[in-house]
C-alpha atoms as a PDB file:
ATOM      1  CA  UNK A   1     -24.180   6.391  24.147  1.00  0.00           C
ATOM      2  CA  UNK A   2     -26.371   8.922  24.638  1.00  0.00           C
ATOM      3  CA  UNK A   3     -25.301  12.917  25.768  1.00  0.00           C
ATOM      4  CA  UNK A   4     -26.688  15.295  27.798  1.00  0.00           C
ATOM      5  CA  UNK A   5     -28.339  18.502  26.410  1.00  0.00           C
ATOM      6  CA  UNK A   6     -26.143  20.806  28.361  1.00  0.00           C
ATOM      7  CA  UNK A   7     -23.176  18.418  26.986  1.00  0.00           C
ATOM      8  CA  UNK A   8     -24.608  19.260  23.588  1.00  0.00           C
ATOM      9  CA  UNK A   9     -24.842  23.239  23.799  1.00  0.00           C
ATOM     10  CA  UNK A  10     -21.832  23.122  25.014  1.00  0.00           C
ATOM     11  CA  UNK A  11     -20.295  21.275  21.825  1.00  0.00           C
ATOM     12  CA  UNK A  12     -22.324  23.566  20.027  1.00  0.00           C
ATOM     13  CA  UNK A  13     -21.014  26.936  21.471  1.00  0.00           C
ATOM     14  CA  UNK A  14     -17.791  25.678  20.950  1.00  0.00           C
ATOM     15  CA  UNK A  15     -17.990  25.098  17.249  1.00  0.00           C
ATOM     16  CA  UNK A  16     -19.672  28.474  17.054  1.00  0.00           C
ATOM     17  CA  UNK A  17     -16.753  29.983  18.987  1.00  0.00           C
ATOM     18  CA  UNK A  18     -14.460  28.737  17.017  1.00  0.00           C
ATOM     19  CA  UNK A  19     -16.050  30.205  13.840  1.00  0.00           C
ATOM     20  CA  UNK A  20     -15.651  32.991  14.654  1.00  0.00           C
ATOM     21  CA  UNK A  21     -11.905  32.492  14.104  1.00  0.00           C
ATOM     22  CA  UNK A  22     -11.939  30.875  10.740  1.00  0.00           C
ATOM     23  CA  UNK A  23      -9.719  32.344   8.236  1.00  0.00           C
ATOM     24  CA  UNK A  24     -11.366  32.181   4.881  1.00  0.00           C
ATOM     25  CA  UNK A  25     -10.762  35.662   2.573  1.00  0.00           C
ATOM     26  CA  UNK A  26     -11.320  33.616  -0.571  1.00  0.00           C
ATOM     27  CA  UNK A  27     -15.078  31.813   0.503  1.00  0.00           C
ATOM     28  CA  UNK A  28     -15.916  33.946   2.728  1.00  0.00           C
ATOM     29  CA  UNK A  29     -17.506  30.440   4.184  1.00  0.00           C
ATOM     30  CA  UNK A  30     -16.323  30.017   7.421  1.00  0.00           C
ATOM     31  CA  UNK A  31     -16.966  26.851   9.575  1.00  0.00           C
ATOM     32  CA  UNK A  32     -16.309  25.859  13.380  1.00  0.00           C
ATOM     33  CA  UNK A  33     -15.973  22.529  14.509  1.00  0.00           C
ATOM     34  CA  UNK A  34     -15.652  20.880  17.867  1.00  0.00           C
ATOM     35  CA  UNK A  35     -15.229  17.419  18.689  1.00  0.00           C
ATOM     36  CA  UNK A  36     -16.264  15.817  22.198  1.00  0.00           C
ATOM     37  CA  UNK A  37     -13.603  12.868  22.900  1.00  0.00           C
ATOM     38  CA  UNK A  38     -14.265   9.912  25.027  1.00  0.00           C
ATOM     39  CA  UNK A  39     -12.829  11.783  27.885  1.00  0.00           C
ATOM     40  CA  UNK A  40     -15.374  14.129  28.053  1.00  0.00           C
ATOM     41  CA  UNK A  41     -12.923  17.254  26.391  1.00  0.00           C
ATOM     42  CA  UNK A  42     -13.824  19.677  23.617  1.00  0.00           C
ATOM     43  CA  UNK A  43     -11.205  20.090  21.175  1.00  0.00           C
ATOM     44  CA  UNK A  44     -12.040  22.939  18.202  1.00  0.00           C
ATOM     45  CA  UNK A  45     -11.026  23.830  15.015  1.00  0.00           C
ATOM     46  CA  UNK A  46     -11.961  25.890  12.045  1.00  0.00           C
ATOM     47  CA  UNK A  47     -11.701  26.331   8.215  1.00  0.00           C
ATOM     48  CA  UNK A  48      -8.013  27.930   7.178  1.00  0.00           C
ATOM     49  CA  UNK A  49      -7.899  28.867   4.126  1.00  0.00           C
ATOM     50  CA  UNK A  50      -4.879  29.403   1.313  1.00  0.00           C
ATOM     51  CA  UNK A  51      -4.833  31.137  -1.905  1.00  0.00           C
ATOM     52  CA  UNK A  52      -3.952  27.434  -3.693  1.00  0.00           C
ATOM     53  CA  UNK A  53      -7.667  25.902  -2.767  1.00  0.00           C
ATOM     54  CA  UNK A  54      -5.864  21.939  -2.517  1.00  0.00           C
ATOM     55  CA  UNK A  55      -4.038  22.994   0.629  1.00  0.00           C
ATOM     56  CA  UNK A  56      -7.049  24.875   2.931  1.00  0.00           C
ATOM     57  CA  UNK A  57      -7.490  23.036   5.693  1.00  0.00           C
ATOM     58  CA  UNK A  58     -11.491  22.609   6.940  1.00  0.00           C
ATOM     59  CA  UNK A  59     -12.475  22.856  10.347  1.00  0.00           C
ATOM     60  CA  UNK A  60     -13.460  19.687  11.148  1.00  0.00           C
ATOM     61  CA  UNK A  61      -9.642  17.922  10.055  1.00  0.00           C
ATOM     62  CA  UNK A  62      -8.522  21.009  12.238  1.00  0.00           C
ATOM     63  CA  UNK A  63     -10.684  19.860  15.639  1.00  0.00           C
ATOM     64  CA  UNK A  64      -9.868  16.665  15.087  1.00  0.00           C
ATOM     65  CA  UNK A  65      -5.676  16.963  14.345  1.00  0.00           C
ATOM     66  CA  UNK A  66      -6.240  19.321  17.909  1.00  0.00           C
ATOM     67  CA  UNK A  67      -7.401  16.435  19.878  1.00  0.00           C
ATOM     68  CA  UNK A  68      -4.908  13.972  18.401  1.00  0.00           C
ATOM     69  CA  UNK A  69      -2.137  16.458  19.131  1.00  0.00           C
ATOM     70  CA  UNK A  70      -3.042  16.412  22.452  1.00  0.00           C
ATOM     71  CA  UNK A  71      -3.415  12.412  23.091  1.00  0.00           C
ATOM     72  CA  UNK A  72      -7.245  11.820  22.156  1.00  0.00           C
ATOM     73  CA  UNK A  73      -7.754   9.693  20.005  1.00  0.00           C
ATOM     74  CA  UNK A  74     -11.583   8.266  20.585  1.00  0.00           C
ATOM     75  CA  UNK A  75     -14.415  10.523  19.759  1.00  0.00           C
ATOM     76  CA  UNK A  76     -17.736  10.551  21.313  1.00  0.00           C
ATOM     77  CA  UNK A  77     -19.455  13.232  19.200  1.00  0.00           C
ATOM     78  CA  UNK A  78     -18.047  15.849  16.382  1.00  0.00           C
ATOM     79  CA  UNK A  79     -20.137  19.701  15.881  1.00  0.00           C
ATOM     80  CA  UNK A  80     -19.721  21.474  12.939  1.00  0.00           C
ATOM     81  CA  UNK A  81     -21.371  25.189  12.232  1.00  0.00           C
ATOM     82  CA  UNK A  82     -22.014  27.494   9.314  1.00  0.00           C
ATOM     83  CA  UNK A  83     -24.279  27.768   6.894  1.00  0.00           C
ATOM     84  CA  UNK A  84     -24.996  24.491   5.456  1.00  0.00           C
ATOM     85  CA  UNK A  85     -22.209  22.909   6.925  1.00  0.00           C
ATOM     86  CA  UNK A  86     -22.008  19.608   5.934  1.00  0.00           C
ATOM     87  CA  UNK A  87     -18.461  18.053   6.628  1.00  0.00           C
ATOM     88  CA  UNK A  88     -16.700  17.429   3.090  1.00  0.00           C
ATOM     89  CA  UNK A  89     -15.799  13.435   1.893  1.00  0.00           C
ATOM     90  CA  UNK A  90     -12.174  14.089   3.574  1.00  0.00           C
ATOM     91  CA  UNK A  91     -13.435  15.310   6.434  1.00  0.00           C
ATOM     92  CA  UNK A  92     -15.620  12.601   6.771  1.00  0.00           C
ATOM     93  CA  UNK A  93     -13.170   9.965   6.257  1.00  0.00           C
ATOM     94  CA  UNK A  94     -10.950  11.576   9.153  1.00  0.00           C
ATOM     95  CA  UNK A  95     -13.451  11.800  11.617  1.00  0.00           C
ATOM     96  CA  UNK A  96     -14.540   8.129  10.727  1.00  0.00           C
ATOM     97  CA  UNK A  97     -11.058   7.094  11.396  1.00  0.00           C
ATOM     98  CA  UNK A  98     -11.618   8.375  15.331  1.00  0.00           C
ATOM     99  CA  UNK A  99     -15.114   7.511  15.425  1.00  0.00           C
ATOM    100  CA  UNK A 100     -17.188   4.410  16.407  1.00  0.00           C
ATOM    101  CA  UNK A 101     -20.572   3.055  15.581  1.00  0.00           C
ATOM    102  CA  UNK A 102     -21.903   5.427  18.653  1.00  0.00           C
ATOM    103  CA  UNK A 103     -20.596   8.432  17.655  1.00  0.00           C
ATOM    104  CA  UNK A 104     -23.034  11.602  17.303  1.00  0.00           C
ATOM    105  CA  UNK A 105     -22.513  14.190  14.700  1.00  0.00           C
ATOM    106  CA  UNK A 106     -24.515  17.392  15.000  1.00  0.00           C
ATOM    107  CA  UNK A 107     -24.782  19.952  12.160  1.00  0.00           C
ATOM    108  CA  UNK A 108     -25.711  23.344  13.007  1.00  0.00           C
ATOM    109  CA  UNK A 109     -26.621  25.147  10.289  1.00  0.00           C
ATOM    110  CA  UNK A 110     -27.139  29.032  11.137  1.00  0.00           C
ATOM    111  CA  UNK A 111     -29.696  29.523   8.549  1.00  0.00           C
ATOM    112  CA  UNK A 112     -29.504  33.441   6.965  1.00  0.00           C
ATOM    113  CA  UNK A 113     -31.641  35.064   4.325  1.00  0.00           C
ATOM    114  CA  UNK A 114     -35.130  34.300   6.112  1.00  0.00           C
ATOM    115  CA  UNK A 115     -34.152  30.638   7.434  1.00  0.00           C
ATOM    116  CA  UNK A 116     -33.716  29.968  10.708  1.00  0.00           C
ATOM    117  CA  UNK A 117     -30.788  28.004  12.824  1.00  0.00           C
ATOM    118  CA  UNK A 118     -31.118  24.295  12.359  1.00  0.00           C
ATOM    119  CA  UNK A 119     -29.581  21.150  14.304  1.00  0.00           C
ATOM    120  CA  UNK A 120     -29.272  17.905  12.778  1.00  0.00           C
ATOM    121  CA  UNK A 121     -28.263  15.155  14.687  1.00  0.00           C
ATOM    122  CA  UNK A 122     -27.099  11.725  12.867  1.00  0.00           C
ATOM    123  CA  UNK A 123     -24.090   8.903  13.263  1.00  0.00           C
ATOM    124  CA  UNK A 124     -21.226   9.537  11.794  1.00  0.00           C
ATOM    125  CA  UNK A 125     -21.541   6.029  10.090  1.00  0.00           C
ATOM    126  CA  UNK A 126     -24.056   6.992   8.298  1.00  0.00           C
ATOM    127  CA  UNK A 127     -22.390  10.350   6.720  1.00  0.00           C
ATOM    128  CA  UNK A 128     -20.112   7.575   5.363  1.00  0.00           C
ATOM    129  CA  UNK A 129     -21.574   3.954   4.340  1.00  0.00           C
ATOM    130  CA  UNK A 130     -18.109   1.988   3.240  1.00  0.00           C
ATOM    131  CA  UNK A 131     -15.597   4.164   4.437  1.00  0.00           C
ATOM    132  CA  UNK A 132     -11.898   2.912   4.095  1.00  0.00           C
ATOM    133  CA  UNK A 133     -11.474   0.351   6.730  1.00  0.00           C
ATOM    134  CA  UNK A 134      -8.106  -0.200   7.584  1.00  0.00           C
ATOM    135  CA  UNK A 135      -9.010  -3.760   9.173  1.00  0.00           C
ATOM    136  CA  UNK A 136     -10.141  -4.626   5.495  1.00  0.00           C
ATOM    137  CA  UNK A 137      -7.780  -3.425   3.890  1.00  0.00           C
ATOM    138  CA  UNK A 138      -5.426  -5.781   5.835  1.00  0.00           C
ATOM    139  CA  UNK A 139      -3.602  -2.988   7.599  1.00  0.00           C
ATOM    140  CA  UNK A 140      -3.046  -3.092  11.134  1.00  0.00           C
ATOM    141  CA  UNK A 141      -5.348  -0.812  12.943  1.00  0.00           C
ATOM    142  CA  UNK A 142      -4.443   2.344  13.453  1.00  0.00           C
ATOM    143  CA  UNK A 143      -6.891   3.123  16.353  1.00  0.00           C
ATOM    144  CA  UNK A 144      -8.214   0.512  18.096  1.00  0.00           C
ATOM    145  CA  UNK A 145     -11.088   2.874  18.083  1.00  0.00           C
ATOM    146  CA  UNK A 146     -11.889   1.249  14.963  1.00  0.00           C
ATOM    147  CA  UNK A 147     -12.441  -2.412  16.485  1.00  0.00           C
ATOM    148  CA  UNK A 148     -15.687  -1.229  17.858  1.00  0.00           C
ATOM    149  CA  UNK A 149     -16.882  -0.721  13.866  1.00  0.00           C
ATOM    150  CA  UNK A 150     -16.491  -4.317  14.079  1.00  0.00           C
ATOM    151  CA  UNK A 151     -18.190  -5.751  17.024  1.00  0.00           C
ATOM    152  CA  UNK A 152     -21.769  -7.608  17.463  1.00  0.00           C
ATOM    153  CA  UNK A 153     -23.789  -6.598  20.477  1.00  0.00           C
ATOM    154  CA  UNK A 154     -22.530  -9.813  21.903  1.00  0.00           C
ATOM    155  CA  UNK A 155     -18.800  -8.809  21.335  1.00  0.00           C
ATOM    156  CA  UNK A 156     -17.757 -11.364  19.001  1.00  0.00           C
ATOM    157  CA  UNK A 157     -16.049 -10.036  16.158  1.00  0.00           C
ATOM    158  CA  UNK A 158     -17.618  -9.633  12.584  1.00  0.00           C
ATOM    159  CA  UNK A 159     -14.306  -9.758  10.957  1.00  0.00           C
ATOM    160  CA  UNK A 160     -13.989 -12.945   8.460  1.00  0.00           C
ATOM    161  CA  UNK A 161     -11.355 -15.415   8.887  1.00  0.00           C
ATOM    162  CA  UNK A 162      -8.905 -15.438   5.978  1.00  0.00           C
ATOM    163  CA  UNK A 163      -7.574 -18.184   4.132  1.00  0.00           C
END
């Protein structure tokens, strides 16, 4: 699934946009996320931060609780932006959960001290090889989202057949 470049910037400004709103006194680190669902919104969040560390709440769980909240459920591509802003092993894990083997994440980092803005673009899979698969695990999938994890090009499912 490939996106267009002006689909792209605009993921991008969004996540910057959003940045600009994060709430983070304690860091002084703020992040903006945005997250492109399968149909075709932009959904944003950013870092909020407490004084007890355990319960801040990054940007990228933000974008992605926004979309849910508002019936997505499939994404197509996740943005996050800062400086080096790579999403955290939570994060990742939640944005797996939503993802399939298609989806694009793009990191923006917004260099500083002599280094210039940087975009890298990757899978999400691959930010996470052996994420928590609730079809493993035996639960009942969450998101059918997640069934496309599991497919062949063909469409047959991977899955084995218990005993």
């Amino acid at each position: 699934m490939n996106l267009s470049s002006k689909v792209v910037r605009e993921l991008v400004s969004a996540a910057k946009k959003a940045r600009l709103k994060a709430y983070c006194p304690y860091s002084r680190y703020p992040i903006g996320a945005a997250v492109l669902t399968d149909s075709g919104r932009i959904h944003t969040g950013a870092n909020v931060e407490n004084a007890s560390y355990g319960l801040t709440m990054c940007g990228e769980r933000v974008a992605v609780a926004n979309a849910v909240t508002r019936g997505e459920k499939s994404l197509r591509a996740v943005c996050v932006v800062g400086r080096s802003p790579k999403p955290c092993g939570a994060c990742r894990q939640v944005i797996i959960e939503f993802s399939s083997k298609d989806t694009w994440l793009f990191i923006v980092d917004l260099g500083g001290e002599g280094r210039r803005e940087t975009v890298t673009k990757l899978r999400m899979l691959s930010m996470l090889p052996g994420a928590f698969d609730p079809l493993e695990a035996g639960l009942l999938p969450m998101n059918p989202q997640n069934l496309l994890k599991r497919r062949t090009r063909k469409g047959k499912d991977r899955r084995r057949k218990r005993s």
